[in-house]
Every structure is written in structure tokens, then in C-alpha cells.
C-alpha atoms as a PDB file:
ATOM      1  CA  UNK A   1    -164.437-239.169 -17.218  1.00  0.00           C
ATOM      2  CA  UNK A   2    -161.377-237.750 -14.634  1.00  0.00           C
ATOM      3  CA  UNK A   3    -161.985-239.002 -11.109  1.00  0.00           C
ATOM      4  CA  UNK A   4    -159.988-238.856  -7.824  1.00  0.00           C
ATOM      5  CA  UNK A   5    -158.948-242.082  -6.004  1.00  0.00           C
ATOM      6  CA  UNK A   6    -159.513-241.098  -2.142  1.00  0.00           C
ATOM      7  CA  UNK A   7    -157.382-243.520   0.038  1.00  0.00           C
ATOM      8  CA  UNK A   8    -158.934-244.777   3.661  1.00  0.00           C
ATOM      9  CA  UNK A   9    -157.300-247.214   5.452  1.00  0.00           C
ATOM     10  CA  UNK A  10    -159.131-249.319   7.898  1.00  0.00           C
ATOM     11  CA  UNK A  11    -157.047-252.289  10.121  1.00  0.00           C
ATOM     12  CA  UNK A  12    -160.730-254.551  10.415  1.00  0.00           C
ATOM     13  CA  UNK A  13    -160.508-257.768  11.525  1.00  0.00           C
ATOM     14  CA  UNK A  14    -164.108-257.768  11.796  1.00  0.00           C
ATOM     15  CA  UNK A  15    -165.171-256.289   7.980  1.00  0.00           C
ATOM     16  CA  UNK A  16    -168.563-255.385   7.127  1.00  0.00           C
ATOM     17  CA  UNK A  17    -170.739-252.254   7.528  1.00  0.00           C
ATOM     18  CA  UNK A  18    -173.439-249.909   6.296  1.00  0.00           C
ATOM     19  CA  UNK A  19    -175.430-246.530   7.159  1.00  0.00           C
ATOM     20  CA  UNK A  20    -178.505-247.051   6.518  1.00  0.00           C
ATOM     21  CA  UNK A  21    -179.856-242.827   6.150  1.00  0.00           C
ATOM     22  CA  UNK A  22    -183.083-243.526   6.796  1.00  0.00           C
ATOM     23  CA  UNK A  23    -182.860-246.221   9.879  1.00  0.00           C
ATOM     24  CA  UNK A  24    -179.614-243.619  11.054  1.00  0.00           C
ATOM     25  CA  UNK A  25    -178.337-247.159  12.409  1.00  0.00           C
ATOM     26  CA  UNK A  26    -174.827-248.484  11.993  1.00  0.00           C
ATOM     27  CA  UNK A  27    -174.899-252.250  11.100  1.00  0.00           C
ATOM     28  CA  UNK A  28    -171.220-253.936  11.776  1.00  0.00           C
ATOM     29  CA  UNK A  29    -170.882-257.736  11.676  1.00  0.00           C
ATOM     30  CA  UNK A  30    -168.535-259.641  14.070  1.00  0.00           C
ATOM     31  CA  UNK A  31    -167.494-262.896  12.331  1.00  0.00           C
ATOM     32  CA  UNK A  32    -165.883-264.911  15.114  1.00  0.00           C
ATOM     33  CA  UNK A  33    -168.840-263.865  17.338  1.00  0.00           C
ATOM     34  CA  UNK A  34    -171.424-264.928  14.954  1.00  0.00           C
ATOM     35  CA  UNK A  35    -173.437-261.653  15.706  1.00  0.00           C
ATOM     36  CA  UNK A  36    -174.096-258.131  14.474  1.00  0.00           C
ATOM     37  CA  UNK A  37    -174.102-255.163  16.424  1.00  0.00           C
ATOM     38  CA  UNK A  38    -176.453-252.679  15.785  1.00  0.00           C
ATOM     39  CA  UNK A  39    -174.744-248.634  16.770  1.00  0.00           C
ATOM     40  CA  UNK A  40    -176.088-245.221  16.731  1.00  0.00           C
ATOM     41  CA  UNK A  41    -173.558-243.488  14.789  1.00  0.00           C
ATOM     42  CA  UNK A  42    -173.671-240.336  16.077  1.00  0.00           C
ATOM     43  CA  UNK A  43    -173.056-241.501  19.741  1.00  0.00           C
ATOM     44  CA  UNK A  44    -171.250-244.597  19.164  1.00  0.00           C
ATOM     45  CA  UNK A  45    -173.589-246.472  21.989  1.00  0.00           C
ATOM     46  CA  UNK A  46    -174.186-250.550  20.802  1.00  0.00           C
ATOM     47  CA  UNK A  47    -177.619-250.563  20.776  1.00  0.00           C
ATOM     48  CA  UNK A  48    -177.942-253.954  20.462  1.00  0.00           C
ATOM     49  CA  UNK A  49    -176.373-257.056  19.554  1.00  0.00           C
ATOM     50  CA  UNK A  50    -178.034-259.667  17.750  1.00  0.00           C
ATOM     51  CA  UNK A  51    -177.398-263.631  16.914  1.00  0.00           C
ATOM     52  CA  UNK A  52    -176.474-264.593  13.173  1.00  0.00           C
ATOM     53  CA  UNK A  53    -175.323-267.997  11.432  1.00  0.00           C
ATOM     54  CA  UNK A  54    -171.468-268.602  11.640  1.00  0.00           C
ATOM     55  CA  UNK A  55    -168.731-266.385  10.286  1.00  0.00           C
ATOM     56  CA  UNK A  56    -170.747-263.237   9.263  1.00  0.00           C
ATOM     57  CA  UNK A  57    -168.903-261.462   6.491  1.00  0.00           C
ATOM     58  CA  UNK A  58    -171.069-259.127   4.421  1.00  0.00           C
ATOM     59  CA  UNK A  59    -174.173-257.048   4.875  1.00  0.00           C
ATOM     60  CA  UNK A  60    -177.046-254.920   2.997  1.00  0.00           C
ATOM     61  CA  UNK A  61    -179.773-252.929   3.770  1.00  0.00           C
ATOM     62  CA  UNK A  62    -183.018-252.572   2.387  1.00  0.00           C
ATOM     63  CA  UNK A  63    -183.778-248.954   0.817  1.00  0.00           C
ATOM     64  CA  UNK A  64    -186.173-248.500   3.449  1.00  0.00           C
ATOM     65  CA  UNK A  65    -183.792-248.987   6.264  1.00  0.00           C
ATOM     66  CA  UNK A  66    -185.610-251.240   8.066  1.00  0.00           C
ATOM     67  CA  UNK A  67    -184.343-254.492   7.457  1.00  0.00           C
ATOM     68  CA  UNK A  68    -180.621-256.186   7.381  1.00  0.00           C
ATOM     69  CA  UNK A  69    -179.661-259.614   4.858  1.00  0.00           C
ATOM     70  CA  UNK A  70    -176.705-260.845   6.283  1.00  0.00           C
ATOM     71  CA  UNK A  71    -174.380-263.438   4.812  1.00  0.00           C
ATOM     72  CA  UNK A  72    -172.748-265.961   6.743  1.00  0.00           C
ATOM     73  CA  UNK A  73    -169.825-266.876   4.803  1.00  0.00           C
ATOM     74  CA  UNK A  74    -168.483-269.328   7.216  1.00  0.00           C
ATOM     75  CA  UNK A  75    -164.922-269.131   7.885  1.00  0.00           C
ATOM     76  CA  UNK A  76    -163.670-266.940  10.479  1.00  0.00           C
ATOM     77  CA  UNK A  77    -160.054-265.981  11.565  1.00  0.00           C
ATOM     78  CA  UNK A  78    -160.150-266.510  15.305  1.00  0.00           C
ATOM     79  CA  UNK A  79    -160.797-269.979  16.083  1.00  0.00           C
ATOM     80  CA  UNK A  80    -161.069-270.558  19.764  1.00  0.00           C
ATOM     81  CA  UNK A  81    -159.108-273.763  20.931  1.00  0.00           C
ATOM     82  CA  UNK A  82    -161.725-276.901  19.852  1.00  0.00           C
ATOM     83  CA  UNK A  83    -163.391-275.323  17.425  1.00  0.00           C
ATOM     84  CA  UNK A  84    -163.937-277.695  14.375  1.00  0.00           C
ATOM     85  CA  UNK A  85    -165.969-275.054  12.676  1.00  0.00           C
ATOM     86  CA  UNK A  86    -164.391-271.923  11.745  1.00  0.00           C
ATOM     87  CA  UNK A  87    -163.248-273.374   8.078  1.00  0.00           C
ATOM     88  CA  UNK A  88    -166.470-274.728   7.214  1.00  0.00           C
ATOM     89  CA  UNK A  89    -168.612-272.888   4.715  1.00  0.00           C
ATOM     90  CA  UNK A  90    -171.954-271.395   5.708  1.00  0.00           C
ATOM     91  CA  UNK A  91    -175.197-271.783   3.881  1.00  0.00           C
ATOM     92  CA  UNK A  92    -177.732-269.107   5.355  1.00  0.00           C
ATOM     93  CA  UNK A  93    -178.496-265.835   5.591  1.00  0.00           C
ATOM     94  CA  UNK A  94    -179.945-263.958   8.640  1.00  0.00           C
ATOM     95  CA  UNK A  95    -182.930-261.012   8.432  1.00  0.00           C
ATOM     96  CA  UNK A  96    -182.702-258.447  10.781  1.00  0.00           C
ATOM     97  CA  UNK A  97    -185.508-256.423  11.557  1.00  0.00           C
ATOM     98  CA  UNK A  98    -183.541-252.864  12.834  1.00  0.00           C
ATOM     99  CA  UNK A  99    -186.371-250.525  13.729  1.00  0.00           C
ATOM    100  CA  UNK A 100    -187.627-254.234  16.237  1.00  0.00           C
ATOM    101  CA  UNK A 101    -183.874-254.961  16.924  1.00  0.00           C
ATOM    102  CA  UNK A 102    -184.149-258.517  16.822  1.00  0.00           C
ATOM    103  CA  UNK A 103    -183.476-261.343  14.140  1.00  0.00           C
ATOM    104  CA  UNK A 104    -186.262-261.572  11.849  1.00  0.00           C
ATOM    105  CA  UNK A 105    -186.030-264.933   9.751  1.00  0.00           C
ATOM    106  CA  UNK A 106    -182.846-266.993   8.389  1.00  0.00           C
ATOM    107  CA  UNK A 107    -183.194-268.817   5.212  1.00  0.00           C
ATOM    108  CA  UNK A 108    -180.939-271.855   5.033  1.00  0.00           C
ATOM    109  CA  UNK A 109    -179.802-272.525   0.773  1.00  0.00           C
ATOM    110  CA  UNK A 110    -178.614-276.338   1.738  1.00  0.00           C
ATOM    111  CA  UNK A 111    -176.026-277.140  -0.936  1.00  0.00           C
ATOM    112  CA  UNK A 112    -175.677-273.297  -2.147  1.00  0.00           C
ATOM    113  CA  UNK A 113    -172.916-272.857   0.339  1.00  0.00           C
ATOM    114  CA  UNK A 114    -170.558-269.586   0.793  1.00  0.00           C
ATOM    115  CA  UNK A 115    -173.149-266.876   0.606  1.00  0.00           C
ATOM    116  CA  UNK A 116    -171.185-263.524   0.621  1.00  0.00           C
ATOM    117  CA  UNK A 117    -171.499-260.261  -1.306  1.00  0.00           C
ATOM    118  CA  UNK A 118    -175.003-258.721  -1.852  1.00  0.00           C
ATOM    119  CA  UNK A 119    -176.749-255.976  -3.541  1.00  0.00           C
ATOM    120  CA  UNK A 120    -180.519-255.280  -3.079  1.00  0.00           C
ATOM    121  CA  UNK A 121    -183.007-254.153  -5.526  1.00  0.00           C
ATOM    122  CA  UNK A 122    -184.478-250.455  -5.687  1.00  0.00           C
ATOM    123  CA  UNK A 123    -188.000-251.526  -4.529  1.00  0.00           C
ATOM    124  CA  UNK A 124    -186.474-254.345  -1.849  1.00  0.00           C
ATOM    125  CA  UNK A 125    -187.925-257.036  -3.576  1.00  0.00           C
ATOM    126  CA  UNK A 126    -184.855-258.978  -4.358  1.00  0.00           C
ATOM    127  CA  UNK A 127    -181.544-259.697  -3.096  1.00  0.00           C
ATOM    128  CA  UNK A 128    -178.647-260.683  -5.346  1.00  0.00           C
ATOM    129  CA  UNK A 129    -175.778-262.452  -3.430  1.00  0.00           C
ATOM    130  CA  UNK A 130    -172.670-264.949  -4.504  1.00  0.00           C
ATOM    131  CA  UNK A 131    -172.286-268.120  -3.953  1.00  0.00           C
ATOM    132  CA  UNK A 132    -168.994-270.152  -3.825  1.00  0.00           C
ATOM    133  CA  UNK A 133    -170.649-273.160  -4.095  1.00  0.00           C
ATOM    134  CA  UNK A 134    -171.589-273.737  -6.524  1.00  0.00           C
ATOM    135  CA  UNK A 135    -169.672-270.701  -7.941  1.00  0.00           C
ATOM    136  CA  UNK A 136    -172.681-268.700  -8.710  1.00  0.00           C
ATOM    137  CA  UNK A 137    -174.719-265.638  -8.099  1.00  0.00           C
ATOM    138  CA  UNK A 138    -178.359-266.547  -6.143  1.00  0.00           C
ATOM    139  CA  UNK A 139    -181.460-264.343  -6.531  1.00  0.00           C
ATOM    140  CA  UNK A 140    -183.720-264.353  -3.568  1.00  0.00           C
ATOM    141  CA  UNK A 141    -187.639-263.095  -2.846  1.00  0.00           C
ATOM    142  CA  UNK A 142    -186.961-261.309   0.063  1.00  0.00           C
ATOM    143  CA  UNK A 143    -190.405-261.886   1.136  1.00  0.00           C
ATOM    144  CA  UNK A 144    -190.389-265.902   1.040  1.00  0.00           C
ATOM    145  CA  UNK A 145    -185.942-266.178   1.444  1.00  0.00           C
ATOM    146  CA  UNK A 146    -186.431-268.351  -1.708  1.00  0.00           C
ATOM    147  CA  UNK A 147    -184.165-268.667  -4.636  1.00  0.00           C
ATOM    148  CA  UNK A 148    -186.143-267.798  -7.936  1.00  0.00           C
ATOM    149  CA  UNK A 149    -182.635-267.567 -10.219  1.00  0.00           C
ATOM    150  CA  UNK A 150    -179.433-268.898 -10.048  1.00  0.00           C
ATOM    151  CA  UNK A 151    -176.792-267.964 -12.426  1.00  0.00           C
ATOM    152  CA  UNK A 152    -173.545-269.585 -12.918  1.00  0.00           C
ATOM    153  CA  UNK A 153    -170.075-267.013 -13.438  1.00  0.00           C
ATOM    154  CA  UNK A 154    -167.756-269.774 -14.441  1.00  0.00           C
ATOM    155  CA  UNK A 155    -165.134-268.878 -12.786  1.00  0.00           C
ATOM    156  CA  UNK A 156    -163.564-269.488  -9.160  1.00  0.00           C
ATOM    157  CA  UNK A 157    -164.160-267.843  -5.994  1.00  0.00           C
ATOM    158  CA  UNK A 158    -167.437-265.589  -6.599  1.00  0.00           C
ATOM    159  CA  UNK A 159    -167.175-262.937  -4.434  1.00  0.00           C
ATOM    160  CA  UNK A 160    -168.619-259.605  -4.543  1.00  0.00           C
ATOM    161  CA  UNK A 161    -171.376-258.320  -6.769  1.00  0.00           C
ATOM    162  CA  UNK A 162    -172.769-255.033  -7.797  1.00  0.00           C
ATOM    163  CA  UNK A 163    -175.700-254.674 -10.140  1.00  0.00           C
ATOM    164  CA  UNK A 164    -176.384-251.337 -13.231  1.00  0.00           C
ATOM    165  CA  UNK A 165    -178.732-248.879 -12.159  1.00  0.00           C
ATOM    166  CA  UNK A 166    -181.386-250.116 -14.550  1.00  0.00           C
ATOM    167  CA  UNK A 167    -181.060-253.556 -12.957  1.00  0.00           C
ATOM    168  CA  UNK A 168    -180.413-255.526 -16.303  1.00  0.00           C
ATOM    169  CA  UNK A 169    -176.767-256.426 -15.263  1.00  0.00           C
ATOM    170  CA  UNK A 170    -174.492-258.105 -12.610  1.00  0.00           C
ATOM    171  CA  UNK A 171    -170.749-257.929 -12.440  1.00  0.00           C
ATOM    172  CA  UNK A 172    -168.987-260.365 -10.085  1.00  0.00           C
ATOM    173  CA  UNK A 173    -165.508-260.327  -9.006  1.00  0.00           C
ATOM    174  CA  UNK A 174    -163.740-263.915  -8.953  1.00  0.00           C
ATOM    175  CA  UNK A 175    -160.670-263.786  -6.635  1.00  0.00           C
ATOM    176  CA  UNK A 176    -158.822-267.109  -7.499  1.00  0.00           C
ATOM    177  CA  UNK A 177    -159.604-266.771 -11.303  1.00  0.00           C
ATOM    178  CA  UNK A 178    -158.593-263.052 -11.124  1.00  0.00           C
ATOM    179  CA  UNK A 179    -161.579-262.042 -13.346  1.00  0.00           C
ATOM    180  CA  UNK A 180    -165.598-260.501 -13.524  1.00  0.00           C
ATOM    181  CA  UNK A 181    -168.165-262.214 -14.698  1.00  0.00           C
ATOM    182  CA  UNK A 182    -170.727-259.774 -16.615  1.00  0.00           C
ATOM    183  CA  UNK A 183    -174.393-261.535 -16.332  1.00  0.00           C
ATOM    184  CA  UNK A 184    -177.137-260.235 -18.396  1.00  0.00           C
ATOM    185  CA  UNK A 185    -180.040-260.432 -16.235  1.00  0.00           C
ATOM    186  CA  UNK A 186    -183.146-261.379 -18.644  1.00  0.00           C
ATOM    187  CA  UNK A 187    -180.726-264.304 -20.930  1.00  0.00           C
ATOM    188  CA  UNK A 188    -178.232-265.935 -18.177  1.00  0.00           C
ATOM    189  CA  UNK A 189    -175.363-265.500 -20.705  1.00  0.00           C
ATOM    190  CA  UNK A 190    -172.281-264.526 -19.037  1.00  0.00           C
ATOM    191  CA  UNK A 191    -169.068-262.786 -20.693  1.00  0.00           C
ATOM    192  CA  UNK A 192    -165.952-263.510 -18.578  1.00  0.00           C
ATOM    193  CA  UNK A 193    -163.372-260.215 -18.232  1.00  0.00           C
ATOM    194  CA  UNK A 194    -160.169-261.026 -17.289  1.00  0.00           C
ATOM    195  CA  UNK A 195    -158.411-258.101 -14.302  1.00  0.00           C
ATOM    196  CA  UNK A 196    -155.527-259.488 -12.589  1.00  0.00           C
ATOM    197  CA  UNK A 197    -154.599-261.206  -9.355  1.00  0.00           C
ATOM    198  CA  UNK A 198    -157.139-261.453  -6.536  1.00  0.00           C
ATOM    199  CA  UNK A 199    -159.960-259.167  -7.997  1.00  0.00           C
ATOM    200  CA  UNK A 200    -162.177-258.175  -5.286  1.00  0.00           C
ATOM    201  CA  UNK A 201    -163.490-255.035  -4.491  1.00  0.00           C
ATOM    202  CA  UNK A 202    -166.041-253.690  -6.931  1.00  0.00           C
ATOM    203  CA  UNK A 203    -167.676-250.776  -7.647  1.00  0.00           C
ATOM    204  CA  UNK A 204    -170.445-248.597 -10.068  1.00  0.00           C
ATOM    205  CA  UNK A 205    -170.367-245.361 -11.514  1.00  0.00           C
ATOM    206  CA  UNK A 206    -173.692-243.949 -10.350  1.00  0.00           C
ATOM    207  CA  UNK A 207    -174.406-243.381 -14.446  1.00  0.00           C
ATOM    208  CA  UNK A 208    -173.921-247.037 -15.033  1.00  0.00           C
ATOM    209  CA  UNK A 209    -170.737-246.444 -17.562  1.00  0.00           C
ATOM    210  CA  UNK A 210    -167.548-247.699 -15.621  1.00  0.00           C
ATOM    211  CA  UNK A 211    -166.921-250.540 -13.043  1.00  0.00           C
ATOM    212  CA  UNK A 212    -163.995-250.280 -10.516  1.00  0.00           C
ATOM    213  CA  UNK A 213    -162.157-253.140  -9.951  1.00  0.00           C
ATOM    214  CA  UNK A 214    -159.423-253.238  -7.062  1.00  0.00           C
ATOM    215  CA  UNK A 215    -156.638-255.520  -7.158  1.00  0.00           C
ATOM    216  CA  UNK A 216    -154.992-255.859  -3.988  1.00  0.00           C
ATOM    217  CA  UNK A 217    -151.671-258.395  -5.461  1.00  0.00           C
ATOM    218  CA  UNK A 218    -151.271-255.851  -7.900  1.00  0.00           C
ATOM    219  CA  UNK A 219    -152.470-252.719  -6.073  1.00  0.00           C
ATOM    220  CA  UNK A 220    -154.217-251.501  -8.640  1.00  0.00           C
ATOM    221  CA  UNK A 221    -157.689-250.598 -10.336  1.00  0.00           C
ATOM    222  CA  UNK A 222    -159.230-251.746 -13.356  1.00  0.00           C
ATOM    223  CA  UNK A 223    -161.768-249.783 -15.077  1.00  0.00           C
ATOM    224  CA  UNK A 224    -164.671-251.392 -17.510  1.00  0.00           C
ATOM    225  CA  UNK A 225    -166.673-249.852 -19.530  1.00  0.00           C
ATOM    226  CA  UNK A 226    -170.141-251.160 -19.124  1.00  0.00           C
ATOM    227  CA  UNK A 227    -170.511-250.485 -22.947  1.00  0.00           C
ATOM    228  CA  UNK A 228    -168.065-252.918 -23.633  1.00  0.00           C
ATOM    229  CA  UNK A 229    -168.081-255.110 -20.909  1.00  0.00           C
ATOM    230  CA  UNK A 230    -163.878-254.605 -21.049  1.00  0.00           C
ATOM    231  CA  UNK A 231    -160.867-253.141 -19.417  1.00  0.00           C
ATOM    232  CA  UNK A 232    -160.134-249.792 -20.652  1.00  0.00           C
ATOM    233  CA  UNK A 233    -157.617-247.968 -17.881  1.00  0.00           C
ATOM    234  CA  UNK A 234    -155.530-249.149 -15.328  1.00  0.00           C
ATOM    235  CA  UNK A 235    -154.937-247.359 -12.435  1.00  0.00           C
ATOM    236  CA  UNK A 236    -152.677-247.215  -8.980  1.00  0.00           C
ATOM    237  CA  UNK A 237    -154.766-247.531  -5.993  1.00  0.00           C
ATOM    238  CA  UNK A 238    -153.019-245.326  -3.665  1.00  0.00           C
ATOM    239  CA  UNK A 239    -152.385-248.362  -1.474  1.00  0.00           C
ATOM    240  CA  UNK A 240    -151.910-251.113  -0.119  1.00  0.00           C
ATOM    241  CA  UNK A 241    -154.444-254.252  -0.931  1.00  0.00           C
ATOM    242  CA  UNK A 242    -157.407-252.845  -2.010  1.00  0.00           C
ATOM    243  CA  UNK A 243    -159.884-254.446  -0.765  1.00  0.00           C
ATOM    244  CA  UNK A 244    -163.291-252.552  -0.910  1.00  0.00           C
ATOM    245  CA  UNK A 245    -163.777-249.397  -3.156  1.00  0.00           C
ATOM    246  CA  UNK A 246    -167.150-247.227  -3.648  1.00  0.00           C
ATOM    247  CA  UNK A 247    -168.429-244.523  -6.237  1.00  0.00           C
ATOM    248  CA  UNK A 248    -169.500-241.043  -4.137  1.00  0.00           C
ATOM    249  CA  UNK A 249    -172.875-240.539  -5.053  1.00  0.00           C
ATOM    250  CA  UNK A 250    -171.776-237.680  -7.078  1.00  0.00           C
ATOM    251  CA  UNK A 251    -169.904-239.765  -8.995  1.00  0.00           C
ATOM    252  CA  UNK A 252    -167.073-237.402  -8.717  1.00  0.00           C
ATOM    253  CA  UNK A 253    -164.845-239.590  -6.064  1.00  0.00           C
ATOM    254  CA  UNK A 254    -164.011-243.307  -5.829  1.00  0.00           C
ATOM    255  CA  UNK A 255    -163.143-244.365  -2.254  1.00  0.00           C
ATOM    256  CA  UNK A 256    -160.372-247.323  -1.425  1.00  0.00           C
ATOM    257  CA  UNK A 257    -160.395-248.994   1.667  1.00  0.00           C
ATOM    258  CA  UNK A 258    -156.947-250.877   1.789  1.00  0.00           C
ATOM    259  CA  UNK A 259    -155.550-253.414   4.656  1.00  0.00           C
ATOM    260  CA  UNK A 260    -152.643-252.964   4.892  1.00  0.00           C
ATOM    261  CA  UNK A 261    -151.311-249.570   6.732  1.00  0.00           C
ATOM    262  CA  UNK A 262    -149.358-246.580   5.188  1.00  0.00           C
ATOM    263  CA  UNK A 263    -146.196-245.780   6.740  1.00  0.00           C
ATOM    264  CA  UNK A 264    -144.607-242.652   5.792  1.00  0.00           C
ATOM    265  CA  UNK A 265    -141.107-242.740   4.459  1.00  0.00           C
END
């Protein structure tokens, strides 16, 4: 299957985002500020800005639109002069209610510490979201906040998951091991894929056949077939450090978000 690599650079200090349709709220996380500011897209007005635990890095929405899981990594890049904190994993992760604008619950995972990426099931029952320690990927009742499966990946550095459209399946990038963990859902078992340097960002095909990974060392993709649970192409990114990609819903496109800038020659 041909697809186009579109290219959009974005200079964030302050990653992590989402559009919500229904809710037609902007969600964007400010990690040294430990909050999340809540903007109508179409005007650009803050709407509100809301408290979360420390270093906020990654966010998801429920299908509904109507409620936020934030992770709070931890670590944050501006450390203001005393600050003993900004290095020290996190350990919770905050509920926002959007439509109410104010912070509904936060669930606190004790030794599960370095909550970060997240994907949320079709009927909102469930988040999935890694842990770095230990290196693992948590599923959470959203209605409770409590963990009802924990799978290891085996590798370093869980990062960023996405989940197959039937829901049987996680893939998890591993940035120091330079590799994705495939989890069957149902068994546990995990088959380790090796990608390159520093995989990250991490994408689905909307029929469930390929994964995208980026590599931003390498500044390239690696494609899996979900079949095979392997590499089967390599491409260029377009860019510099790839660091988030995404599937159009079409399935026609695959989006790269890269940080560093482009300079013309």
C-alpha cells in the first residue's frame, strides 16, 4: 500500500495535544507549569487552565469528548532555580472533566512510576498507558483509576503505545532499546521487534495492517506488518527527528511532526 509522508514541523517545548470533534476543545499540556490549558480552537481564547501532577507530557481523550487522562511523566525541561523536582519521575494521572472545566479525579500508581503514552478504548472503558517503571504497559478502569492488567515489554524506556482496531494488540515503542514490543492482549506474550535508534513515534494504519515507526537518530520510518509482527520497508522521514507521526483517517497520508527546523539550502 503507496502512502505519502506529509512533513509538519512544530518547535514545542511544551508537547502534547488533541481535538477532541465532539467537545470542539483544544487540550495542550504545559509541563513546567504542571497544568493544562483548555482552548477553543477556532478562536484561540484559553478557556481555562487547570492543575495537573508534575511534568505533564501526554494526553487522550475519551471518544465522547468529555473527559481528559493526562500523564504526568515527571521530568520537565525548565527547572526554576531550587527546584529539586523536575528529574523525578511521576506516578499519577489527572481526569479532566472538559464540558465542567475542572479536574475530575487523579489516580496515584505508587511504584508504577513514568506514566506516559496512552490510547483509550472505543467504548471509554479502558485506558492503556506505559510505564517506565517498571518498564511496562498499565491497563486502567477508567471508572475506578485502577490497574486491572499490567504487562511487561522487556525492553527499556516504554514510551508510546498504540493499540489494533479490534483491540487484541498493543505495540510499544522502547527508545533506549531502539525496539517495539508487540503484546497480545488476551495471553501477555510479547514478541520484541527490533527498529533502530531512539524509536518513538508510533502510528496505525486505520485497517490495522502496518505500524509506523519514526526514528529520529536515524531519521527514518519503519514499517511492520501487523501480520507479521516485522519490519518490512524503511523509509526517509522527510526530516529532522521524528518525533510523533499519525495515519489520516483515510489512511491515505501519514503525518511527521519533527523537532528540529528545516532550513532551505
Amino acid at each position: 500500500m503507496k502512502k505519502s509522508i506529509r512533513l509538519v514541523v512544530f518547535l514545542l517545548a511544551l508537547y502534547a495535544l488533541t481535538l477532541p470533534a465532539s467537545a470542539a476543545t483544544l487540550v495542550v499540556l504545559n509541563k513546567s507549569e504542571h497544568t493544562a490549558s483548555l482552548i477553543d480552537p477556532d478562536t484561540g481564547k484559553t478557556l481555562a487552565k487547570l492543575p495537573v501532577g508534575r511534568g505533564p507530557h501526554e494526553v487522550i481523550v475519551s471518544p465522547d469528548g468529555r473527559t481528559a487522562y493526562v500523564s504526568n511523566f515527571g521530568p520537565y525541561g525548565i527547572c526554576p532555580p531550587g527546584d529539586t523536582m523536575c528529574k523525578t519521575p511521576g506516578n499519577t494521572i489527572t481526569v479532566l472533566d472538559l464540558a465542567e472545566r475542572k479536574v475530575k479525579a487523579t489516580y496515584d500508581y505508587g511504584s508504577n512510576k513514568g506514566q506516559h503514552g496512552s490510547v483509550i478504548s472505543r467504548d471509554g472503558k479502558y485506558v492503556w498507558v506505559t510505564s517506565e517503571t517498571p518498564q511496562s504497559l498499565l491497563e486502567i478502569d477508567t471508572a475506578t483509576g485502577k490497574i486491572v492488567n499490567q504487562w511487561m515489554t522487556k525492553q527499556e524506556r516504554s514510551h508510546l503505545v498504540i493499540v489494533t482496531p479490534d483491540e487484541k494488540k498493543f505495540y510499544v515503542t522502547n527508545t533506549i532499546s531502539g525496539s517495539v514490543s508487540a503484546i497480545e492482549r488476551a495471553t501477555g506474550a510479547v514478541k520484541v521487534i527490533p527498529i533502530g535508534k531512539g524509536a518513538e513515534a508510533i502510528t496505525i494504519s486505520p485497517d490495522g495492517r502496518e505500524v509506523w515507526v519514526g526514528m529520529p537518530v536515524d531519521n527514518k520510518i519503519a514499517v511492520i506488518s501487523t501480520a507479521k509482527d516485522e519490519v518490512v520497508e524503511t523509509l526517509d522521514s522527510g526530516g529532522k527527528q521524528p518525533q510523533r507521526i499519525r495515519f489520516t483517517p483515510d489512511g491515505n497520508e501519514v503525518w511527521s511532526h519533527t523537532s528540529r527546523p528545516i532550513r532551505s539550502p
